[in-house]
PDB file of N, CA and C in Angstrom:
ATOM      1  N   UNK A   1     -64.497  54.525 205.597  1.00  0.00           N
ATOM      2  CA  UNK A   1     -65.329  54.781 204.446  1.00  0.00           C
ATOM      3  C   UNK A   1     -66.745  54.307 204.779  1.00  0.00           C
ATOM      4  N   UNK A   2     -68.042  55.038 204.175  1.00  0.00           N
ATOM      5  CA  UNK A   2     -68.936  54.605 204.599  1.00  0.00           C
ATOM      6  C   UNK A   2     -70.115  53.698 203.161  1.00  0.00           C
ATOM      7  N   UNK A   3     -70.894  53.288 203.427  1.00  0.00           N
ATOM      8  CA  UNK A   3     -71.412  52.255 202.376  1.00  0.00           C
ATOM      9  C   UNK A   3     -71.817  53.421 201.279  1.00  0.00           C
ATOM     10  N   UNK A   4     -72.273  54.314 201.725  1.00  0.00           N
ATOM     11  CA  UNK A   4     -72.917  55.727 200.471  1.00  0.00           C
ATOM     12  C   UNK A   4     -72.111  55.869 199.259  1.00  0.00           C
ATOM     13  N   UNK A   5     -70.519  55.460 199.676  1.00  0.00           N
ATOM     14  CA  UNK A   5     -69.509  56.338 199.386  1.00  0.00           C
ATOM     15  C   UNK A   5     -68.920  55.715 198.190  1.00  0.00           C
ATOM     16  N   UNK A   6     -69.343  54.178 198.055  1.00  0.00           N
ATOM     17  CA  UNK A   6     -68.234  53.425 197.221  1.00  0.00           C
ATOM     18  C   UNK A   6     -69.178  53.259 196.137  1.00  0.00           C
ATOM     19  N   UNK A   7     -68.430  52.887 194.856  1.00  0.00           N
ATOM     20  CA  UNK A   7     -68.349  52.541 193.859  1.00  0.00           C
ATOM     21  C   UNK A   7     -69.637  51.077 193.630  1.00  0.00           C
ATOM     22  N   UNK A   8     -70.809  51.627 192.900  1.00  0.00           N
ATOM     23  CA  UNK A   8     -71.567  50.532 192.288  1.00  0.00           C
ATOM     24  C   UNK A   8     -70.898  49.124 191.869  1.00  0.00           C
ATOM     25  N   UNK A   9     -71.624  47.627 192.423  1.00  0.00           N
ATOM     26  CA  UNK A   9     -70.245  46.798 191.704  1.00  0.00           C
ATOM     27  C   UNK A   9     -69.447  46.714 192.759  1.00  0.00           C
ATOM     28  N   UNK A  10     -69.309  46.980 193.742  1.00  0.00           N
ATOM     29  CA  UNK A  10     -67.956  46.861 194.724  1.00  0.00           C
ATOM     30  C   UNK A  10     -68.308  46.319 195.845  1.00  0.00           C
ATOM     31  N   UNK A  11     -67.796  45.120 196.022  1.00  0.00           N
ATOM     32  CA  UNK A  11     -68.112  44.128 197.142  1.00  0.00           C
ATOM     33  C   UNK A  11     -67.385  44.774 198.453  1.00  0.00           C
ATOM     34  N   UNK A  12     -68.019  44.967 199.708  1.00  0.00           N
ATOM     35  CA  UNK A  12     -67.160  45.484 200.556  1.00  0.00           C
ATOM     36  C   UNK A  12     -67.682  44.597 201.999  1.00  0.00           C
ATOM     37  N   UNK A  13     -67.337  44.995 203.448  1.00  0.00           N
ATOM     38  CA  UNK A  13     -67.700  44.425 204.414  1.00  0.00           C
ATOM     39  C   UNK A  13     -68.287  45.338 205.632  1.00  0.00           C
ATOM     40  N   UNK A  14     -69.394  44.775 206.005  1.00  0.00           N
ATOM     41  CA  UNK A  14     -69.676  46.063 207.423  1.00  0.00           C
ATOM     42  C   UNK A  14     -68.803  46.090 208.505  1.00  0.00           C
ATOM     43  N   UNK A  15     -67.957  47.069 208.760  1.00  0.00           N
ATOM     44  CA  UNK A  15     -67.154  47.029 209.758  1.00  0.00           C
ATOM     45  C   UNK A  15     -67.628  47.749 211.276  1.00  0.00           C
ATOM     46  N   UNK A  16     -68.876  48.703 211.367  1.00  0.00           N
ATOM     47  CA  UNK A  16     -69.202  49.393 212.415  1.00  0.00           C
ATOM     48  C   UNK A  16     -70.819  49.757 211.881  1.00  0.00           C
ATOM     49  N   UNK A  17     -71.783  49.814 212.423  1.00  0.00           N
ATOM     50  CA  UNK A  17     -72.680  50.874 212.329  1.00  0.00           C
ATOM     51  C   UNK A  17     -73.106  51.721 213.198  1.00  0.00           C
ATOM     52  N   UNK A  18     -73.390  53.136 213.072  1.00  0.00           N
ATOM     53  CA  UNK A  18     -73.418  54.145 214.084  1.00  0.00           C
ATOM     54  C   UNK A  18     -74.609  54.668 213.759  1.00  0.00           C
ATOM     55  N   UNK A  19     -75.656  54.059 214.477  1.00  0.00           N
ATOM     56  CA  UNK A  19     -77.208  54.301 214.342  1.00  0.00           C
ATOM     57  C   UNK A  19     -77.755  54.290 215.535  1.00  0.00           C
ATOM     58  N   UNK A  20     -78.919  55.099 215.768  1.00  0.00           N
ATOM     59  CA  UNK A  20     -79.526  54.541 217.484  1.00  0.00           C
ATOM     60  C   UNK A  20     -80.477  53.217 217.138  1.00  0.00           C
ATOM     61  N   UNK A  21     -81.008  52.607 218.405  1.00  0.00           N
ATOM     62  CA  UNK A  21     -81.692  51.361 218.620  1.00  0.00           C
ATOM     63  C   UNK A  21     -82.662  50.495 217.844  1.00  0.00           C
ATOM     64  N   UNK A  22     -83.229  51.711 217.245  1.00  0.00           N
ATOM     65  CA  UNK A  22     -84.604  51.264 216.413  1.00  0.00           C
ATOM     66  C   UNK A  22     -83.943  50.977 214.826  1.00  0.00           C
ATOM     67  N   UNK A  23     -83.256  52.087 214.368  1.00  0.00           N
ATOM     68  CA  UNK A  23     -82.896  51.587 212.860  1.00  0.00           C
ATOM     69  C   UNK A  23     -81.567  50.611 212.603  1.00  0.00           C
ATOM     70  N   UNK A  24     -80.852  50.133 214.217  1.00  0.00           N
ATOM     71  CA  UNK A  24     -79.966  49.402 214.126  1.00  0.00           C
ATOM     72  C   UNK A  24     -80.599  47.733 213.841  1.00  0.00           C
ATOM     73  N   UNK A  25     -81.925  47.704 214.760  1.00  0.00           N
ATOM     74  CA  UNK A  25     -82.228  46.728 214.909  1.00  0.00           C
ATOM     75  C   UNK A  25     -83.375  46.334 213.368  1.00  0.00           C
ATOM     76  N   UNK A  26     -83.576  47.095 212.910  1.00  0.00           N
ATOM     77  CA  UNK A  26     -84.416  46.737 211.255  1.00  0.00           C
ATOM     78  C   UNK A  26     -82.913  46.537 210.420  1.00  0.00           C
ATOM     79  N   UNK A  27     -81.668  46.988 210.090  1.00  0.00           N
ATOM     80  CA  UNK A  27     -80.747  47.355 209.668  1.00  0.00           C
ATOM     81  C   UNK A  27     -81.073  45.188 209.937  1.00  0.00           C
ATOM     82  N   UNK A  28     -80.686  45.144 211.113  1.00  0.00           N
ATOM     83  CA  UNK A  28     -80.193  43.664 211.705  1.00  0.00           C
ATOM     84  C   UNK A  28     -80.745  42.604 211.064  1.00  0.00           C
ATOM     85  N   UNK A  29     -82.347  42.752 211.127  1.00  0.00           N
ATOM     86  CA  UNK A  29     -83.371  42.070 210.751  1.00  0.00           C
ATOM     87  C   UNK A  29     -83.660  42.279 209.159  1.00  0.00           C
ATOM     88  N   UNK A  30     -83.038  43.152 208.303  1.00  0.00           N
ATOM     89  CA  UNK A  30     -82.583  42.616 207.130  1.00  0.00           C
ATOM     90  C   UNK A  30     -81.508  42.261 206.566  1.00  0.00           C
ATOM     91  N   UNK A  31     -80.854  42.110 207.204  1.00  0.00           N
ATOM     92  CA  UNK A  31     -79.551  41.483 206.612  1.00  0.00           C
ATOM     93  C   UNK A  31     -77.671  42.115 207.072  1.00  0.00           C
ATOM     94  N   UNK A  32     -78.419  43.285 207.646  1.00  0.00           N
ATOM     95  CA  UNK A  32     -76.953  43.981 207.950  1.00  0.00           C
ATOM     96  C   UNK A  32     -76.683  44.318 208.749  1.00  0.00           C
ATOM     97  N   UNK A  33     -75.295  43.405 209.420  1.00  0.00           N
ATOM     98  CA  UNK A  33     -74.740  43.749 210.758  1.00  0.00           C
ATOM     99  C   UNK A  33     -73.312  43.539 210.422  1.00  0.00           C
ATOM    100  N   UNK A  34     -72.245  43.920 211.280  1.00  0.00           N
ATOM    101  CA  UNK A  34     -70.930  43.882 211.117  1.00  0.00           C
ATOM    102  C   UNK A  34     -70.572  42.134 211.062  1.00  0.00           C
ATOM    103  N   UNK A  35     -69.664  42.615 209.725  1.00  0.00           N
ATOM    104  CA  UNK A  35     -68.539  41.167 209.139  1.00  0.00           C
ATOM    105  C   UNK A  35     -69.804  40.682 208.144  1.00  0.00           C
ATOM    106  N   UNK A  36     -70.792  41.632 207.543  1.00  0.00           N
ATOM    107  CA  UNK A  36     -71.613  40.683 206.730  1.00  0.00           C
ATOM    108  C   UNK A  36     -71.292  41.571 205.289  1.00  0.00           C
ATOM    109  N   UNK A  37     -71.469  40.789 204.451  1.00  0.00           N
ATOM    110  CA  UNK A  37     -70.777  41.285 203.155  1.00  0.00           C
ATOM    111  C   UNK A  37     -72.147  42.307 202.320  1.00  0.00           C
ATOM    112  N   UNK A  38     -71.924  43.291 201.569  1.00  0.00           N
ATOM    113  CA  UNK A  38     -73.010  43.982 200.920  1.00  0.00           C
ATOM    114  C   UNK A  38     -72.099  44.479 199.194  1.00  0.00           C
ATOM    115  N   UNK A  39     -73.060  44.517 198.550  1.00  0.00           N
ATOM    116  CA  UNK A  39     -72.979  44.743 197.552  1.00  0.00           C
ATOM    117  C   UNK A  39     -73.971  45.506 196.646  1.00  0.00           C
ATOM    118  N   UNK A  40     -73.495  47.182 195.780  1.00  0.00           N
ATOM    119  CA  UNK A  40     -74.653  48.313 195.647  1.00  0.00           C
ATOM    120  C   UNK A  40     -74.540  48.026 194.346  1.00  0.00           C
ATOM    121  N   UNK A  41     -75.498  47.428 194.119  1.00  0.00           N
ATOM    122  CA  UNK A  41     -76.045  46.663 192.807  1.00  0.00           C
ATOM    123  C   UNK A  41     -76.458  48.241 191.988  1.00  0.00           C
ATOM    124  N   UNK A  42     -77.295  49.420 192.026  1.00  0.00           N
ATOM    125  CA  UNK A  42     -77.168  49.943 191.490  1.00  0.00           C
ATOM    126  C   UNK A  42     -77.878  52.017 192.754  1.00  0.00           C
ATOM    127  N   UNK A  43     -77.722  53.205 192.206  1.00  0.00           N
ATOM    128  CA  UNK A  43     -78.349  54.000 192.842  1.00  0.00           C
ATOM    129  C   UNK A  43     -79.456  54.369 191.947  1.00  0.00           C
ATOM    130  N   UNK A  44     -79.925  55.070 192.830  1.00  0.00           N
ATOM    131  CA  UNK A  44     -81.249  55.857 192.055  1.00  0.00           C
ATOM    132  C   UNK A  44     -81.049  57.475 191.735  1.00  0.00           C
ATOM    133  N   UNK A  45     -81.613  58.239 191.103  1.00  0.00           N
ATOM    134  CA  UNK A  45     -81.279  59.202 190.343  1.00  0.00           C
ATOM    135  C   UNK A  45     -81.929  60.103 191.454  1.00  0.00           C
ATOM    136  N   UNK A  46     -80.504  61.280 191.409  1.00  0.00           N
ATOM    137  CA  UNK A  46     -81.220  62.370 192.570  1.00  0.00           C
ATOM    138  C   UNK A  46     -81.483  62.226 193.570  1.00  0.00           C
ATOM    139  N   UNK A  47     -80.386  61.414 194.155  1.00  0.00           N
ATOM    140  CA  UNK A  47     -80.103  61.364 195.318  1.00  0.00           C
ATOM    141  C   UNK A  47     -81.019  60.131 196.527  1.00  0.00           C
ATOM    142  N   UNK A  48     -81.828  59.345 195.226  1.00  0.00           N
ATOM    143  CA  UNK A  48     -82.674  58.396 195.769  1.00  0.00           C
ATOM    144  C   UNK A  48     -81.945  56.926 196.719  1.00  0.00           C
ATOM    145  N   UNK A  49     -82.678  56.118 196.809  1.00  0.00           N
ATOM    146  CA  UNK A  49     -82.197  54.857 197.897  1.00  0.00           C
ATOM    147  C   UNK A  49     -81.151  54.025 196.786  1.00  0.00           C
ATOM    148  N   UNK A  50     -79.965  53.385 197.569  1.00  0.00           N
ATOM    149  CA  UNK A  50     -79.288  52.509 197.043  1.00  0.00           C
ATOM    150  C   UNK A  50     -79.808  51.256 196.909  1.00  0.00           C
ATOM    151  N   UNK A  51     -79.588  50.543 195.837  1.00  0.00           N
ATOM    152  CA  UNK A  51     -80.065  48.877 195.777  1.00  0.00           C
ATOM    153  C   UNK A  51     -79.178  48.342 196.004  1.00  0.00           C
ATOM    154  N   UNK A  52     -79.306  47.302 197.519  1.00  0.00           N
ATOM    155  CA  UNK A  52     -78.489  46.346 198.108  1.00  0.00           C
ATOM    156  C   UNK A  52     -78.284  44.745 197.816  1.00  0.00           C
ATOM    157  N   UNK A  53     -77.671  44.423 197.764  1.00  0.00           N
ATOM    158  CA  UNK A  53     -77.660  42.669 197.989  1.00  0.00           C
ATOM    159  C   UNK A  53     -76.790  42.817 199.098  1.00  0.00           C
ATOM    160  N   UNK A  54     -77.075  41.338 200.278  1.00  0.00           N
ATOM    161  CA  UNK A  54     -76.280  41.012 201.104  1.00  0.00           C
ATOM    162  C   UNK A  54     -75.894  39.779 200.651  1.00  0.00           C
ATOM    163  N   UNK A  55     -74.664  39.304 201.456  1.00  0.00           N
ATOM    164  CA  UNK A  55     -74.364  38.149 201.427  1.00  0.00           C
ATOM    165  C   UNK A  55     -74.943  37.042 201.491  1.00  0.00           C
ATOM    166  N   UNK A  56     -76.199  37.150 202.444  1.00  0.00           N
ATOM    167  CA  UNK A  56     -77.177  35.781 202.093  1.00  0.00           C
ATOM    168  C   UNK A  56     -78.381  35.733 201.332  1.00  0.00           C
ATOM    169  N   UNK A  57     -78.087  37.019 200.199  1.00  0.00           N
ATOM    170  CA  UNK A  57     -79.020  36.983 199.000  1.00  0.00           C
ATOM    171  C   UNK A  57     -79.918  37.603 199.115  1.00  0.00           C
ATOM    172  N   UNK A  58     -80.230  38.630 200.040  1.00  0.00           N
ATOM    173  CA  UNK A  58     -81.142  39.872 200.663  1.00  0.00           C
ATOM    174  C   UNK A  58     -81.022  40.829 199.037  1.00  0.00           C
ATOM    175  N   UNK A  59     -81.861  41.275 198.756  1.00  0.00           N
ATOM    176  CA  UNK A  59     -81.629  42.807 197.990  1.00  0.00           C
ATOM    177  C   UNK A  59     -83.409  43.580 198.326  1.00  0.00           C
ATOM    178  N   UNK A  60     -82.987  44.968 198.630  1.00  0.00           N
ATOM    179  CA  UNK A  60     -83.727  46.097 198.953  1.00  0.00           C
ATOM    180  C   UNK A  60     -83.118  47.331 198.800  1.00  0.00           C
ATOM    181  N   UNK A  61     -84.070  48.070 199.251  1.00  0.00           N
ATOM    182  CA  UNK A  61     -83.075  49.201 198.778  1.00  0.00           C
ATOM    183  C   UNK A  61     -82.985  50.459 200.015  1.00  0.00           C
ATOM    184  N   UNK A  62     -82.115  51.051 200.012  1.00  0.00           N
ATOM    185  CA  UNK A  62     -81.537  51.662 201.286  1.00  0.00           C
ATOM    186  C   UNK A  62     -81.287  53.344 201.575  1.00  0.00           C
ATOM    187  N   UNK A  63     -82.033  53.707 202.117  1.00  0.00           N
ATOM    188  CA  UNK A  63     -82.282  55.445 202.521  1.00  0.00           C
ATOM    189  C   UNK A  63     -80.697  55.649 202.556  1.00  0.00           C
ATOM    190  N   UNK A  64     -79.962  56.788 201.688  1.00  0.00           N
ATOM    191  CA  UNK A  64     -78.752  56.986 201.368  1.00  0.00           C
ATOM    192  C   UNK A  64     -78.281  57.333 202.829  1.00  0.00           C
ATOM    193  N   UNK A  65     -79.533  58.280 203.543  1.00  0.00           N
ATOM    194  CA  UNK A  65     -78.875  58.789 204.869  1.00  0.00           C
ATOM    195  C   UNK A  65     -78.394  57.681 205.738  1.00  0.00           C
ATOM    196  N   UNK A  66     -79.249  56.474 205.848  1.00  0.00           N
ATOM    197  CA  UNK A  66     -78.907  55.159 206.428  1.00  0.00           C
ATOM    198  C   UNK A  66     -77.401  54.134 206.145  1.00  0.00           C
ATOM    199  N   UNK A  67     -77.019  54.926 204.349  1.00  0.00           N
ATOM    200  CA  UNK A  67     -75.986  54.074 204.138  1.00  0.00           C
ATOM    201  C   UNK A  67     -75.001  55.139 204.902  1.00  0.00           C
ATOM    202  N   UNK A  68     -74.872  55.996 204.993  1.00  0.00           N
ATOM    203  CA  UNK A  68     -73.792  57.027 205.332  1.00  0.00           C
ATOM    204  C   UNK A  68     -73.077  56.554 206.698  1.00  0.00           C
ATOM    205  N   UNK A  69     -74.260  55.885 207.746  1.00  0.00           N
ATOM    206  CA  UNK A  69     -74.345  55.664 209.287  1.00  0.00           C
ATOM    207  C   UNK A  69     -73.175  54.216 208.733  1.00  0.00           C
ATOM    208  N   UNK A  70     -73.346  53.262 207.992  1.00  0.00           N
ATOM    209  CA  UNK A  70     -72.829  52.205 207.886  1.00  0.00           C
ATOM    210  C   UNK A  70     -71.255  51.968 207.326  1.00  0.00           C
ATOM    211  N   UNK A  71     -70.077  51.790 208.166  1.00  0.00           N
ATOM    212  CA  UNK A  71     -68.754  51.644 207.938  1.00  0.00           C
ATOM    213  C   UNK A  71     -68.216  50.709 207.600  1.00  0.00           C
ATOM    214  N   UNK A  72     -67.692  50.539 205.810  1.00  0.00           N
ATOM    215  CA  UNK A  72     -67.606  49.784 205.639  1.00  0.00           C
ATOM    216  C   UNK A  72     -65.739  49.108 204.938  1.00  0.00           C
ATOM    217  N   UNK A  73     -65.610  48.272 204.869  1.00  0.00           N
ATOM    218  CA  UNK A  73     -63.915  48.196 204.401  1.00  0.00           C
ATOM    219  C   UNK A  73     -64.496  46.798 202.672  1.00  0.00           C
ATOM    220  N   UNK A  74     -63.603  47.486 201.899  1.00  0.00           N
ATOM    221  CA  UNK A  74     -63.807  47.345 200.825  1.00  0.00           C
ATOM    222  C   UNK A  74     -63.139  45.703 200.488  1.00  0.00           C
ATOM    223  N   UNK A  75     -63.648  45.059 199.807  1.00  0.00           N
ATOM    224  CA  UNK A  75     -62.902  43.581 199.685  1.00  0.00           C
ATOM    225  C   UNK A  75     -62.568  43.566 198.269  1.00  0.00           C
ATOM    226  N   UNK A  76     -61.463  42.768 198.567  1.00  0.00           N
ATOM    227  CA  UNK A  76     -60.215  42.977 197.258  1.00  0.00           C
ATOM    228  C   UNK A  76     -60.560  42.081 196.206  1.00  0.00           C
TER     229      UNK A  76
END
């Protein structure tokens, strides 16, 4: 499943990201790399950027195409 995909409200975990070099490494340098927790606080209308929180209290907001690249497993 990928981060685009789930449910607003739903705590899940990065399990893979499949991006090339440059947007892996901004991805990194804000907060998201595999085994780090995210949470889609809310979307934007029409297909706009998701609003993120990470686990160490990061929130921004995230090009949907960017969440799609990001694999994530959902926490119970």
């Amino acid at each position: 499943m990928t981060l685009d995909r789930i449910a607003d409200h739903t705590l899940c975990r990065v399990s893979a990201i499949r991006l090339a070099a440059a947007p892996l490494e901004w991805l990194r340098a804000v907060g998201i790399f595999e085994g780090e927790r995210i949470e889609i606080l809310r979307r934007a209308a029409f297909g706009g950027p998701l609003h993120l929180r990470t686990g160490s209290g990061g929130e921004f907001a995230l090009d949907r195409s960017l969440a799609a690249s990001i694999e994530i497993q959902p926490e119970a």
